[in-house]
C-alpha atoms as a PDB file:
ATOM      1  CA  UNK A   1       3.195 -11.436 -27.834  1.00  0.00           C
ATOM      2  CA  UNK A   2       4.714  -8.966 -25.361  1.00  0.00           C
ATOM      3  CA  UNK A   3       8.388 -10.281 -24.317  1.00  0.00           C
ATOM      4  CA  UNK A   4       8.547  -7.527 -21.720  1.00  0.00           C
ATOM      5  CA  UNK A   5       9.273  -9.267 -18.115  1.00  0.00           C
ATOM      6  CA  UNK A   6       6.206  -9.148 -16.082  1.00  0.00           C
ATOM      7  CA  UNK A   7       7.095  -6.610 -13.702  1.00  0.00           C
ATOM      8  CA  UNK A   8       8.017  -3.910 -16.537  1.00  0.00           C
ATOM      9  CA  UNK A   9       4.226  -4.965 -18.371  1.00  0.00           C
ATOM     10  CA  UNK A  10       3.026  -3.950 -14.951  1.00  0.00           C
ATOM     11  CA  UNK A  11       4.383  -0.798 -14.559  1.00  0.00           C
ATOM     12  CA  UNK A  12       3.969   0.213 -18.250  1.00  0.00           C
ATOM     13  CA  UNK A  13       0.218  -0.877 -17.939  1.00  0.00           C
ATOM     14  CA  UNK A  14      -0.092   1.472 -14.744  1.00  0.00           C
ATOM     15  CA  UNK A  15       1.765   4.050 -17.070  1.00  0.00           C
ATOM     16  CA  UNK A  16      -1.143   3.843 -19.957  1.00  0.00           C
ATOM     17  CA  UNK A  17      -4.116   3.597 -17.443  1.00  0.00           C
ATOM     18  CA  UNK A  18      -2.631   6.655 -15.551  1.00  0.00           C
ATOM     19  CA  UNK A  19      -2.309   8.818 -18.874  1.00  0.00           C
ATOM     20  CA  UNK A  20      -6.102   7.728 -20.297  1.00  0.00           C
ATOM     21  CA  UNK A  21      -7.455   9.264 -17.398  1.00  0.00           C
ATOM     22  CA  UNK A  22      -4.642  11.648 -15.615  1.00  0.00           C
ATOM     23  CA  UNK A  23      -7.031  14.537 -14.592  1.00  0.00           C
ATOM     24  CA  UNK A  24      -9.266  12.798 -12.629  1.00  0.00           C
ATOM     25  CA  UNK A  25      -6.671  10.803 -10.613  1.00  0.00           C
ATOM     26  CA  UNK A  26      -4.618  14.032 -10.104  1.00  0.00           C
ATOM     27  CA  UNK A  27      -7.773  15.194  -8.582  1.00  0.00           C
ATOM     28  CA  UNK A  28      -8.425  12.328  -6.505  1.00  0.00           C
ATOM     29  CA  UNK A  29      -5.151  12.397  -5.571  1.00  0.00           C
ATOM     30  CA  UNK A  30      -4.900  16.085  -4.303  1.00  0.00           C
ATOM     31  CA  UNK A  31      -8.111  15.339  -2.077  1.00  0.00           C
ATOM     32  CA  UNK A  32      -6.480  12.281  -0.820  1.00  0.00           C
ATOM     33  CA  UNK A  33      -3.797  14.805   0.653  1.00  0.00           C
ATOM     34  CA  UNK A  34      -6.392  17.115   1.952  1.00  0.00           C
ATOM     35  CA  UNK A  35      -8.136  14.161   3.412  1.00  0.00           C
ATOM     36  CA  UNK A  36      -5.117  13.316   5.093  1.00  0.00           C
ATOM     37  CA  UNK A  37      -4.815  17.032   6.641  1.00  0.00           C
ATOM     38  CA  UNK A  38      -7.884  16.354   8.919  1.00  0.00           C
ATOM     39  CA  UNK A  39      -6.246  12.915   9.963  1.00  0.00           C
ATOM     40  CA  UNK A  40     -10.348  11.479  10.847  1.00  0.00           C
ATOM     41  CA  UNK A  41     -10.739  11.095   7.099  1.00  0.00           C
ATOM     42  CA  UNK A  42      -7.153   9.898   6.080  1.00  0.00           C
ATOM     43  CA  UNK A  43      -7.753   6.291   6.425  1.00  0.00           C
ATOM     44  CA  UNK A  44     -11.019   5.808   4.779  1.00  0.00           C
ATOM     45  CA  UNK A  45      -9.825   8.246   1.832  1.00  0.00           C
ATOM     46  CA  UNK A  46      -6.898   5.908   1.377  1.00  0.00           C
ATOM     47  CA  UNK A  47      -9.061   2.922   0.920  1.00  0.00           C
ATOM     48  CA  UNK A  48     -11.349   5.120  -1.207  1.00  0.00           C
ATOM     49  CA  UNK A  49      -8.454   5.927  -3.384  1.00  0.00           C
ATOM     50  CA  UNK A  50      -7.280   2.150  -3.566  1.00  0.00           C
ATOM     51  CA  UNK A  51     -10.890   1.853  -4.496  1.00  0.00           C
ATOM     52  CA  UNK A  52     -10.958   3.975  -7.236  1.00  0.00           C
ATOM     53  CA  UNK A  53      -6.994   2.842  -8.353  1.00  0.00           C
ATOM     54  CA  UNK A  54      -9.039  -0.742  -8.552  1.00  0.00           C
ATOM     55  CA  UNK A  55     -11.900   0.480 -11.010  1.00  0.00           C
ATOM     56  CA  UNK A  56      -9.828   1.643 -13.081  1.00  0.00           C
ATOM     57  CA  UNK A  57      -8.037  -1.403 -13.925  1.00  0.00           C
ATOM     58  CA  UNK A  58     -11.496  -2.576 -14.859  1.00  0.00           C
ATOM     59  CA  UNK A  59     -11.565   0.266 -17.437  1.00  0.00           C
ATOM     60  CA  UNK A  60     -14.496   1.951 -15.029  1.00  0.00           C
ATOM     61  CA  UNK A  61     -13.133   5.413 -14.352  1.00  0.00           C
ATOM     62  CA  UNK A  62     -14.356   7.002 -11.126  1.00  0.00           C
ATOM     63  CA  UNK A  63     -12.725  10.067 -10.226  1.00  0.00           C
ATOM     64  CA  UNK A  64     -13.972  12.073  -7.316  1.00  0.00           C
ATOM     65  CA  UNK A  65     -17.346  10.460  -6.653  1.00  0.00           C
ATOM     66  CA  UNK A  66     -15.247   6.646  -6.993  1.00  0.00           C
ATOM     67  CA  UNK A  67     -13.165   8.102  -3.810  1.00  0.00           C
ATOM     68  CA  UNK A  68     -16.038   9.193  -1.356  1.00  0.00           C
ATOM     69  CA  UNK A  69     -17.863   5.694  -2.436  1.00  0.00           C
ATOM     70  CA  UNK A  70     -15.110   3.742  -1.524  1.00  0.00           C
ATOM     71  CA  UNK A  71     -14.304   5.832   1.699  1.00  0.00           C
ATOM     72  CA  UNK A  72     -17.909   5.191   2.481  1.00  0.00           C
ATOM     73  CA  UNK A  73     -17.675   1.769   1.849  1.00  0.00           C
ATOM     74  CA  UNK A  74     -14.659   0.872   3.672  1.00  0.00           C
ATOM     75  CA  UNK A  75     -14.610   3.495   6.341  1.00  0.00           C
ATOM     76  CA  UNK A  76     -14.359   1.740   9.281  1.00  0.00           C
ATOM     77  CA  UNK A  77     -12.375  -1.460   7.216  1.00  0.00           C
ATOM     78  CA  UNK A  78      -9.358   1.999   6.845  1.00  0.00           C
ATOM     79  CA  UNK A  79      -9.676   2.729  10.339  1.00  0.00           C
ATOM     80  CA  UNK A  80      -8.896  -0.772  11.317  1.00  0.00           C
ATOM     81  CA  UNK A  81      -6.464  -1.257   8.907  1.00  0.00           C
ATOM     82  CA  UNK A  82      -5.142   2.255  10.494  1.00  0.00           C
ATOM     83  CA  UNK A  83      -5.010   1.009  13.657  1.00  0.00           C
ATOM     84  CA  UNK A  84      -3.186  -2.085  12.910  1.00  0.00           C
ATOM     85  CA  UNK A  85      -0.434  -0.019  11.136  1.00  0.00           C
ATOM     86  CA  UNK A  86      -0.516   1.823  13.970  1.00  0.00           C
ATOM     87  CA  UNK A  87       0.392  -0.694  16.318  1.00  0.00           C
ATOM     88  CA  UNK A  88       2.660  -2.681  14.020  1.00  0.00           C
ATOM     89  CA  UNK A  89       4.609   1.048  13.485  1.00  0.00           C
ATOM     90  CA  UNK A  90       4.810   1.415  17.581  1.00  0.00           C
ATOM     91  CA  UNK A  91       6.187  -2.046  18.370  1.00  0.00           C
ATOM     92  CA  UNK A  92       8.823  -2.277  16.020  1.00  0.00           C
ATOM     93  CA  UNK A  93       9.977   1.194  16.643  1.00  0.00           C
ATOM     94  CA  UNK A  94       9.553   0.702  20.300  1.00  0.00           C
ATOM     95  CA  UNK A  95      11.888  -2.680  19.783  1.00  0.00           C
ATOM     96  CA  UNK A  96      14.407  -1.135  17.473  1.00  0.00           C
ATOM     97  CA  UNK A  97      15.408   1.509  19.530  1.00  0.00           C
ATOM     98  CA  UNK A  98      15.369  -0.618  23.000  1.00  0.00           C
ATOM     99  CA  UNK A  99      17.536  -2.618  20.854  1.00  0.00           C
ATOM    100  CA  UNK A 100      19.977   0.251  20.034  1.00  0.00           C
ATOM    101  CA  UNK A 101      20.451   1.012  23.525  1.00  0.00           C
ATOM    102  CA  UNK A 102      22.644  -2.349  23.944  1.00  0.00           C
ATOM    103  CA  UNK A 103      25.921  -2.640  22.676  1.00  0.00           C
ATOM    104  CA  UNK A 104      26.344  -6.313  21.948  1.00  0.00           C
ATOM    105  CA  UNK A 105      26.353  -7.685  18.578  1.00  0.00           C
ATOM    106  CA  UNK A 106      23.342  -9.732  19.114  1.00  0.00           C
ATOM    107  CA  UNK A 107      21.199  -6.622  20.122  1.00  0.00           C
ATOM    108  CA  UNK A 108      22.237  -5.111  16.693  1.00  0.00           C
ATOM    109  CA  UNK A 109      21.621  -8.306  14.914  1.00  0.00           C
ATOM    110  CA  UNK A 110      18.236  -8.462  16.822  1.00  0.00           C
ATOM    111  CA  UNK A 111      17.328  -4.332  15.770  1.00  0.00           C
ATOM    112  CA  UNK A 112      18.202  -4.856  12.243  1.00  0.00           C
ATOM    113  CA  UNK A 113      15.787  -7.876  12.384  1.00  0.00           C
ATOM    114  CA  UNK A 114      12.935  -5.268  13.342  1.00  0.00           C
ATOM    115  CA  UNK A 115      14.019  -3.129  11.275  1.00  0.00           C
ATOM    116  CA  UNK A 116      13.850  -5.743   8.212  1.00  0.00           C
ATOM    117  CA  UNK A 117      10.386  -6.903   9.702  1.00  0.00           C
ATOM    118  CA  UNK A 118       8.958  -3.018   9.673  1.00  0.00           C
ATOM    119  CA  UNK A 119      10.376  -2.657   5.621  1.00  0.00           C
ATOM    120  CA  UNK A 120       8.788  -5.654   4.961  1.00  0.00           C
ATOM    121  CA  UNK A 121       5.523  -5.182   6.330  1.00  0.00           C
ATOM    122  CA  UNK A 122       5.550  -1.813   4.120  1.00  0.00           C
ATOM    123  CA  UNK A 123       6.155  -3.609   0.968  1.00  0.00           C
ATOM    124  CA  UNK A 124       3.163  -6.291   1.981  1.00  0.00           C
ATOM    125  CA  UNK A 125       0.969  -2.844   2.372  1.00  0.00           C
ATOM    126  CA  UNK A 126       1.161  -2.795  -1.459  1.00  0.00           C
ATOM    127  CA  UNK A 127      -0.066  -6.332  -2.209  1.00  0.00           C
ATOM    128  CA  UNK A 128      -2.386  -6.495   0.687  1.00  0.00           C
ATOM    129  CA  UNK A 129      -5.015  -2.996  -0.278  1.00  0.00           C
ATOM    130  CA  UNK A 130      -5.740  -4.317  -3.774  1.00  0.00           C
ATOM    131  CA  UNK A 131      -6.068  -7.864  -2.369  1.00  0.00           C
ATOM    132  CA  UNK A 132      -8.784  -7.161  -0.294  1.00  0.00           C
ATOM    133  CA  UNK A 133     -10.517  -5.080  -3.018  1.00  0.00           C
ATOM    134  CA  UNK A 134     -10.655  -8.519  -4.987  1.00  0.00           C
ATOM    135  CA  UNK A 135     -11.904 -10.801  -2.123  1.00  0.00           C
ATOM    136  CA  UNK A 136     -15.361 -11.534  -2.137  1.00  0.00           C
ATOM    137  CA  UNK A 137     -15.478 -12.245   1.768  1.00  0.00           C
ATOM    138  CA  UNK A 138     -13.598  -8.610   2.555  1.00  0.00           C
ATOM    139  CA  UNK A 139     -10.509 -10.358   5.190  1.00  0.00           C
ATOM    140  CA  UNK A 140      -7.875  -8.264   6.218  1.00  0.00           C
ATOM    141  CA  UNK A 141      -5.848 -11.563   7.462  1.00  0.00           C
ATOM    142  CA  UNK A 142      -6.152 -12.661   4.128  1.00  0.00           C
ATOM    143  CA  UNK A 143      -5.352  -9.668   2.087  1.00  0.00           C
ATOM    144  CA  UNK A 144      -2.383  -9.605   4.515  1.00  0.00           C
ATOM    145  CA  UNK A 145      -1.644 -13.403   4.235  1.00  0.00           C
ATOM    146  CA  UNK A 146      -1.638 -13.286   0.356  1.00  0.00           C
ATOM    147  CA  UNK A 147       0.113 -10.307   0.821  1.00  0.00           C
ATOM    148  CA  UNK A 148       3.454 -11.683   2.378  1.00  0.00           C
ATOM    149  CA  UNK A 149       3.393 -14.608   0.019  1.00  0.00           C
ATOM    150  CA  UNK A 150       3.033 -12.688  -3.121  1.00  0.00           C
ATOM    151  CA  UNK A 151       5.994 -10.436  -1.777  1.00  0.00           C
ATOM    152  CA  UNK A 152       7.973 -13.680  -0.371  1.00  0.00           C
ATOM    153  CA  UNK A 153       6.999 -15.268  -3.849  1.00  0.00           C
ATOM    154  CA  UNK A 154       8.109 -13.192  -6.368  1.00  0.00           C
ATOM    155  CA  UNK A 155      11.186 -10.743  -4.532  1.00  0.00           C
ATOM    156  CA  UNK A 156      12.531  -9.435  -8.004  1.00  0.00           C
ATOM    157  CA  UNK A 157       8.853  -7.799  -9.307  1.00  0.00           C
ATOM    158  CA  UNK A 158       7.870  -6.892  -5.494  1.00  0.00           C
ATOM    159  CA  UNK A 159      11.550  -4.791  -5.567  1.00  0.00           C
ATOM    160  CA  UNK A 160      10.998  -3.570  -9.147  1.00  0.00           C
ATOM    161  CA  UNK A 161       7.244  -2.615  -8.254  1.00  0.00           C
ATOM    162  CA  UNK A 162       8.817  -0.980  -4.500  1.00  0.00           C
ATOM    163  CA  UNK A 163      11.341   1.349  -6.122  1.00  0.00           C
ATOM    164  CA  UNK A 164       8.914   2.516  -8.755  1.00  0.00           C
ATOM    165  CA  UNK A 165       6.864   3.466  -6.969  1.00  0.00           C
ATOM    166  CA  UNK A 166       9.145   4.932  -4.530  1.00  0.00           C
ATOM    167  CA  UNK A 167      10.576   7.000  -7.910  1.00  0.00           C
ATOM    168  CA  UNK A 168       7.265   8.047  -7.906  1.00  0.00           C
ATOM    169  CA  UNK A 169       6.776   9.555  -4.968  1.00  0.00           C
ATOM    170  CA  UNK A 170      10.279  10.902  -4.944  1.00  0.00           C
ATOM    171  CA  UNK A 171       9.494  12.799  -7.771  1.00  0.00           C
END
């Protein structure tokens, strides 16, 4: 039996499905960015990648063709998921910097609130994506729901899971 803390089976897991089948998610991964240059097929090509990230943990590797299925599938699911991000990303930097304007300590208790609210709703972006791959009924305020209770739930894996893959990107 593996005596490994959950969080560290995760990542290792990740680790072992990323080496079977590097090639093909390098690839996806490079068109992901290119899909991102033209900005009308970023969104969709994100959930298409999340798409193809959730095969694989079924062992059903997908590659290329995996990524423009689930863009297809999803495409206008990632542009409202988009636009949501969108407007959650405006208000709270909209509030935080009103907020900084005032020099009282309650306006700078009151940014660092927003500030708190935006890094959270960025961590709840990584349990929400795969969430609503699983659902049956596809629900965004589920995924989103489930989401923010997973990360509420379980702080220690959700920061462990956060910074590697923020080591990952750094790299």
């Amino acid at each position: 039996m593996d005596t490994r803390p959950p969080h560290f089976r995760v990542i290792g897991q990740a680790f072992l499905d990323w080496w079977d089948d590097w090639v093909q998610m390098t690839v996806v991964s490079v068109i992901w960015i290119l899909c991102w240059l033209t900005i009308v097929l970023g969104p969709p090509a994100t959930l298409g990648l999340v798409y193809v990230g959730h095969r694989l943990t079924y062992g059903d590797s997908q590659g290329g063709s995996g990524l423009l299925a689930g863009g297809r599938q999803y495409f206008l699911t990632a542009w409202r998921w988009m636009g949501l991000n969108l407007l959650v990303a405006i208000i709270i930097a909209v509030d935080v910097r009103f907020y900084g304007q005032f020099d009282t300590p309650l306006s700078f208790l009151v940014q660092w609130v927003f500030v708190f609210a935006g890094i959270l709703w960025g961590v709840v972006q990584f349990y929400a994506l795969p969430y609503l791959m699983e659902q049956d009924e596809k629900s965004w305020r589920l995924a989103l729901r489930n989401g923010l209770f997973t990360a509420l739930a379980a702080p220690g894996y959700t920061l462990v899971i956060v910074a590697a893959a923020a080591l990952i990107v750094a790299v």
